[in-house]
Protein backbone atom coordinates (compact mmCIF):
# COMPACT_ATOMS: atom_id res chain seq x y z
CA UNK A 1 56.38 149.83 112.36
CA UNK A 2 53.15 151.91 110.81
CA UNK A 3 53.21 154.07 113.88
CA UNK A 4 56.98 154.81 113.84
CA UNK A 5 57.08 155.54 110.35
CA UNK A 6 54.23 158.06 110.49
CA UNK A 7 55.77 159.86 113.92
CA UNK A 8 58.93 160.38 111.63
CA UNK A 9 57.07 161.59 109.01
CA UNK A 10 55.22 163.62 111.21
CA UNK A 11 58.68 165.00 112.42
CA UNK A 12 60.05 165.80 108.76
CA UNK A 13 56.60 167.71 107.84
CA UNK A 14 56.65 169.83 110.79
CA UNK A 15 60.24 170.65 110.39
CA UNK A 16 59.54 171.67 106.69
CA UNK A 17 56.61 173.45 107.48
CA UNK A 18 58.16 175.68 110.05
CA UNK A 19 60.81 177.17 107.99
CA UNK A 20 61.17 178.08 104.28
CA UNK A 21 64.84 177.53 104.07
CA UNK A 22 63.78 174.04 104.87
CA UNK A 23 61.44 173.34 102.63
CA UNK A 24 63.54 174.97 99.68
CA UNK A 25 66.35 172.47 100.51
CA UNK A 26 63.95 169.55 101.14
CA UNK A 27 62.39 170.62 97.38
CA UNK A 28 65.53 170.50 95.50
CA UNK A 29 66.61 167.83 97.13
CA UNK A 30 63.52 165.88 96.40
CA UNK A 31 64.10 166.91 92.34
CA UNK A 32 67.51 166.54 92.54
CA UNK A 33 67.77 162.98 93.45
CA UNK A 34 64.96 162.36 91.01
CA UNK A 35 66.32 163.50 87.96
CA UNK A 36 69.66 161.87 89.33
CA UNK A 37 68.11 158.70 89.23
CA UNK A 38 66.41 159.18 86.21
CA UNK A 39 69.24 159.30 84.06
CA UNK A 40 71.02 156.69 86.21
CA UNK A 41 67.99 154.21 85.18
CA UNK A 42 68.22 155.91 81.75
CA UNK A 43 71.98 155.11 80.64
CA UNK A 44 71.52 151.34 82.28
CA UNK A 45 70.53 150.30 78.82
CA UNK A 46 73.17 151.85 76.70
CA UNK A 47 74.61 148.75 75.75
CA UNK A 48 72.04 147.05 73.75
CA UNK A 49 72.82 149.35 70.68
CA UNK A 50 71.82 145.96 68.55
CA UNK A 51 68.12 145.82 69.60
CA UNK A 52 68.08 149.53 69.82
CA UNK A 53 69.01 149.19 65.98
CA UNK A 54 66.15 146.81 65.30
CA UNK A 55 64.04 148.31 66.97
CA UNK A 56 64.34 151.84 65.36
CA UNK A 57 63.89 149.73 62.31
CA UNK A 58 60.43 148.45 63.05
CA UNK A 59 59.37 152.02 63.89
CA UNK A 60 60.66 153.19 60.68
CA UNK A 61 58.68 149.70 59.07
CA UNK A 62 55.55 151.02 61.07
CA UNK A 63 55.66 154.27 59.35
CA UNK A 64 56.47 153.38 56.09
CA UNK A 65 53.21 151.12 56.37
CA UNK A 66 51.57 154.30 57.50
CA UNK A 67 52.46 156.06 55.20
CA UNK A 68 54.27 159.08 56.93
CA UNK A 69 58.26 157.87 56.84
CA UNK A 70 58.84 161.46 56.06
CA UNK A 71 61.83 161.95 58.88
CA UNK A 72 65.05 161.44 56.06
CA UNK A 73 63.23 164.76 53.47
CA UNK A 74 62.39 166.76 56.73
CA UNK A 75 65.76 166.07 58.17
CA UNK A 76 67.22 167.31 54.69
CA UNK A 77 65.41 170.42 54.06
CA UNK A 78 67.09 172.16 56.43
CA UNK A 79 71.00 170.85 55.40
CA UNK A 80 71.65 173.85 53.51
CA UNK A 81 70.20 176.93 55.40
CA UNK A 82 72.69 177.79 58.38
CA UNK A 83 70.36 179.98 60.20
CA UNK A 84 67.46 177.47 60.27
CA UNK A 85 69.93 174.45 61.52
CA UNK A 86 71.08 177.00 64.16
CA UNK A 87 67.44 178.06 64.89
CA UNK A 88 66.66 174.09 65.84
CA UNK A 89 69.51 173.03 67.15
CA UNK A 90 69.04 175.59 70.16
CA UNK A 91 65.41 174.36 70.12
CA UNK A 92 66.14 170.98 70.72
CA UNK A 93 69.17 171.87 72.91
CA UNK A 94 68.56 174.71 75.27
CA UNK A 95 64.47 174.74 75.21
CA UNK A 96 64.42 171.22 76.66
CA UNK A 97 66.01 170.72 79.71
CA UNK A 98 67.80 174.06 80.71
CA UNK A 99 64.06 175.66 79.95
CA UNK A 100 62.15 173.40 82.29
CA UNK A 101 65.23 173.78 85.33
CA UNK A 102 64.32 177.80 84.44
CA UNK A 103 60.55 177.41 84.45
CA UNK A 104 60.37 175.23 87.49
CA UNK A 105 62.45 178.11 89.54
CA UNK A 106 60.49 180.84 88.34
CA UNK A 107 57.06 178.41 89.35
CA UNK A 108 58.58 177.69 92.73
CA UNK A 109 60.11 180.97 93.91
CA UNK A 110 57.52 183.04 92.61
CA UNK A 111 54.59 182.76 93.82
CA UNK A 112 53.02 179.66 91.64
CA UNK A 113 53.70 176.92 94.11
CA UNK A 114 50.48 174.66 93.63
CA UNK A 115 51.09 174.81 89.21
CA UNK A 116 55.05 174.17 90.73
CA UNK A 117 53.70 170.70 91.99
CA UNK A 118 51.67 169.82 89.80
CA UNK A 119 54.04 170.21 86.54
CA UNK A 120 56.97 168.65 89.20
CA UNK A 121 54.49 165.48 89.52
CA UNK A 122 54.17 164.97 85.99
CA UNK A 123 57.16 165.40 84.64
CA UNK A 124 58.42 162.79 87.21
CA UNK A 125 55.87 160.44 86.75
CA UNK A 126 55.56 160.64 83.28
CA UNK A 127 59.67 160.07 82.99
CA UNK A 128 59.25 157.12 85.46
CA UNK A 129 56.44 155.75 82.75
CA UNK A 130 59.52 156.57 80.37
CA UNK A 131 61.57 154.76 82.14
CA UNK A 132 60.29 151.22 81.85
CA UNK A 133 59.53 151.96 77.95
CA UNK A 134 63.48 152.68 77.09
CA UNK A 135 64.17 149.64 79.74
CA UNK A 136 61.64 147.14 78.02
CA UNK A 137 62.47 148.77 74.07
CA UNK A 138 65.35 150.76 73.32
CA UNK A 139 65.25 152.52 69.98
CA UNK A 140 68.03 154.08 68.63
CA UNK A 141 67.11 157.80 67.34
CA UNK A 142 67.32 158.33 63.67
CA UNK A 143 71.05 160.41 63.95
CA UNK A 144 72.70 156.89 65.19
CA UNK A 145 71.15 154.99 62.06
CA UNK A 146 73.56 153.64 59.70
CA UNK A 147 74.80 156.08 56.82
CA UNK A 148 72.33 153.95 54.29
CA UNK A 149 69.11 156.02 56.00
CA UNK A 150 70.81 159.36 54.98
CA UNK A 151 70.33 161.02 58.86
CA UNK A 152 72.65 163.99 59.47
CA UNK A 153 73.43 165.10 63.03
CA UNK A 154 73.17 168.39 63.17
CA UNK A 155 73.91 169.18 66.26
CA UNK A 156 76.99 167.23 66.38
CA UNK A 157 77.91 168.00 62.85
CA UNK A 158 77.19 172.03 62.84
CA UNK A 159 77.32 173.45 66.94
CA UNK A 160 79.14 170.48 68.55
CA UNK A 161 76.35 170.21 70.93
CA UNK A 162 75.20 167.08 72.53
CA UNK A 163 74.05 165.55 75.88
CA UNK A 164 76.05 162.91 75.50
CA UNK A 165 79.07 164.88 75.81
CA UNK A 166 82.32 162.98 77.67
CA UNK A 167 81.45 164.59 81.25
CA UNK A 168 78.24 163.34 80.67
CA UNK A 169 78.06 160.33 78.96
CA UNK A 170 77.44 157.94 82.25
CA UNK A 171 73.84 159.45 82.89
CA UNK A 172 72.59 159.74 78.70
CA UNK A 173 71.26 157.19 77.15
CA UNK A 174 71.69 157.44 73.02
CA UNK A 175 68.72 155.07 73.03
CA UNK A 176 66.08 156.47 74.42
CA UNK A 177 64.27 157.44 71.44
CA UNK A 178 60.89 156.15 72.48
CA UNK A 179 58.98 158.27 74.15
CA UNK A 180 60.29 161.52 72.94
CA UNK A 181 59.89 163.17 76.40
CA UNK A 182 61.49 166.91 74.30
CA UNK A 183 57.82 166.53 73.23
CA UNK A 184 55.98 164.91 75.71
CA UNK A 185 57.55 167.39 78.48
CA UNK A 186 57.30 170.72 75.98
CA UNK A 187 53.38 169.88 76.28
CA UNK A 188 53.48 169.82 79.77
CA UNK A 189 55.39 172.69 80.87
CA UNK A 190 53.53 174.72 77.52
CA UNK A 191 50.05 174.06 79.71
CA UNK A 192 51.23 174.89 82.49
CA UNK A 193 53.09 177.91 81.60
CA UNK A 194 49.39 178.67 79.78
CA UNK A 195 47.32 178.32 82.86
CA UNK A 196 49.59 180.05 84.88
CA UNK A 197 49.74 183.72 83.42
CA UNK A 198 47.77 185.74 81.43
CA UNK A 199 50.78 187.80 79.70
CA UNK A 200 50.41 187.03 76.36
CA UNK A 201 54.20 186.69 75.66
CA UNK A 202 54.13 183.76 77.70
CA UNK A 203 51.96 182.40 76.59
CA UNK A 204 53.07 182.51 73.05
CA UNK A 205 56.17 180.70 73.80
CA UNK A 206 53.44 178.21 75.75
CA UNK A 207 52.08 177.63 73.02
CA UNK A 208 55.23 177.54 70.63
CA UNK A 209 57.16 175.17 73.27
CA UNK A 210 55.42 171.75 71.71
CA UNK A 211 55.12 173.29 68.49
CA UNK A 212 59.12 173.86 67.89
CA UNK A 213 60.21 170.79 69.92
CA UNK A 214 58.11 168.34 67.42
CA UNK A 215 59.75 170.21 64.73
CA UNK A 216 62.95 170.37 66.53
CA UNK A 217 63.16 166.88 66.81
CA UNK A 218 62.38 165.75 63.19
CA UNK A 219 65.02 168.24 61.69
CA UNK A 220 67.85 167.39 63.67
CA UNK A 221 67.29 163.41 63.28
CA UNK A 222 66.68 162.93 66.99
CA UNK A 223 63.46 161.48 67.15
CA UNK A 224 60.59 159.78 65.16
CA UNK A 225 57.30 160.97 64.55
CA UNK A 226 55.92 157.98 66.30
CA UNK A 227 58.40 159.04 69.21
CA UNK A 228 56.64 162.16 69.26
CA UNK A 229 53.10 160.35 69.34
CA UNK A 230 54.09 158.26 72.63
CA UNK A 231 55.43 161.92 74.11
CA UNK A 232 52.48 163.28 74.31
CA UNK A 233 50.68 159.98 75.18
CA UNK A 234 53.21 159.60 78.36
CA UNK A 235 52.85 162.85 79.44
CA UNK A 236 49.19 163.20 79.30
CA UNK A 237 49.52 159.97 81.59
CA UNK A 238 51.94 161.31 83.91
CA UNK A 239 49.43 164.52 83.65
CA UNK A 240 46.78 162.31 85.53
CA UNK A 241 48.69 160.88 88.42
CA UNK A 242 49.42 164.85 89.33
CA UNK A 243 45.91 165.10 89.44
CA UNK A 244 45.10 162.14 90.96
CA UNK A 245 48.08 163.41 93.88
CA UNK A 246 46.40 166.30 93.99
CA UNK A 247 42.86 165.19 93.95
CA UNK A 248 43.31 161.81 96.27
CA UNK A 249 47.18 161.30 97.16
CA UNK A 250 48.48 163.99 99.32
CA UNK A 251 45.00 164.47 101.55
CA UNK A 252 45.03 160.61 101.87
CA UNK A 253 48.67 160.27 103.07
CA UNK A 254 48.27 163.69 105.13
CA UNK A 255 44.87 162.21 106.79
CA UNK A 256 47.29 158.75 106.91
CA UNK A 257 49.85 160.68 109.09
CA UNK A 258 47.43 162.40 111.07
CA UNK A 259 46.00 159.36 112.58
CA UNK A 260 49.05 157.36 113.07
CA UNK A 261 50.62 160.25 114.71
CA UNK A 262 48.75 163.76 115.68
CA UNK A 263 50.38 166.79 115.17
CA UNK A 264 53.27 167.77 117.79
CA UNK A 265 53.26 170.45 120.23
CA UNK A 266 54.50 174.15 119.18
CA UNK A 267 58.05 174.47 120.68
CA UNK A 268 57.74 176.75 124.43
């Protein structure tokens, strides 16, 4: 079974390897069904909006006991100046996942391939981490709180923008507060964006990426600042199993495939 596995795989590789076209399908494929089955997983949970509520309720416990519950004044401060609600609403809308879809072409198609899979690793393994934390505790963001806790939603309330708009509302889950992957994922695609160019206008919006989403987050009641904490914490971990692919994974399985099943002939 080891052996016939390993000849197909041997099979696949070669075909990818011998054409471009093929490997560009086999690429987006590969993130494609990912991503799919991310927010698949992701909006399997939607309906425990109970526990979600008690949940966000302990974090918001947590902080007060802290002493940094600050998320209902910085959610505020920004209620009565248009420009700044527009300025974070397109942060925390359009600098999230359309920016990473935008980044990861430019990576892939020119010329940055080995930074490509390394940020593709992470973000997928640090959204699989993700995974099993909105699976195990739901928390509903601070916008879905009840009116008592004084949250606006600005994006709904001010540009009509959401993710969980009707065409999309099977593959969103409202719940997924914890980890705050707009964070965790602004880190990662800020350092690699960082390593991979020296122009400093890139790297300025590197460097702004985490820096805005945090803030982002917090003004338009999306997240908590705890949320933002476990962000960085999962992506730092899904960080390390790219470099542990890199490092270990992908010469292990190559030398695995090797053995089982040497290379085949060139065709003629």
């Amino acid at each position: 079974m080891a052996v016939d596995v390993a000849i197909a795989s041997r099979r696949v590789i070669d075909t990818i390897s011998r054409r471009r076209v093929y490997r560009d399908v086999y690429e987006i494929a590969l993130v494609a069904v990912a991503f799919l089955l991310y927010f698949i997983v992701r909006a399997s949970v939607v309906q425990r909006d109970e526990e979600a509520q008690r949940n966000a309720v302990d974090i918001i416990d947590l902080q007060r006991t802290l002493g940094f519950f600050w998320e209902p004044d910085i959610n505020a401060a920004i209620l009565d100046y248009g420009a700044l609600i527009q300025l974070f609403d397109a942060i925390y809308f359009w600098m999230d996942f359309p920016l990473i879809v935008a980044i990861g072409l430019w990576l892939y198609f020119f010329g940055h391939r080995h930074q490509y899979t390394v940020a593709r690793d992470a973000l997928l393994a640090s959204g699989a981490i993700a995974l099993v934390v909105y699976h195990l505790y739901p928390v509903a963001p601070p916008r879905l709180l009840p009116p008592e806790f004084g949250f606006v939603d600005t994006l709904s309330e001010f540009n009509h923008l959401a993710y969980q708009a009707q065409s999309t509302e099977f593959f969103v889950n409202p719940y997924a507060a914890l980890p705050s992957l707009h964070v965790g994922w602004a880190v990662l695609v800020g350092g690699v964006l960082f390593w991979t160019t020296r122009n400093w206008l890139i790297r300025a919006l590197a460097v702004f990426l985490p820096i805005g989403q945090f803030a982002a987050i917090l003004f338009t009641a999306n997240h908590y600042i705890i949320d933002a904490m476990a962000g960085v914490v999962v992506a730092l971990m899904g960080l390390l199993i790219a470099m542990a692919l890199q490092r270990w994974g992908y010469a292990g399985a190559q030398r695995l495939v090797n053995r089982l099943a040497p290379p085949l002939p060139a065709d003629g």
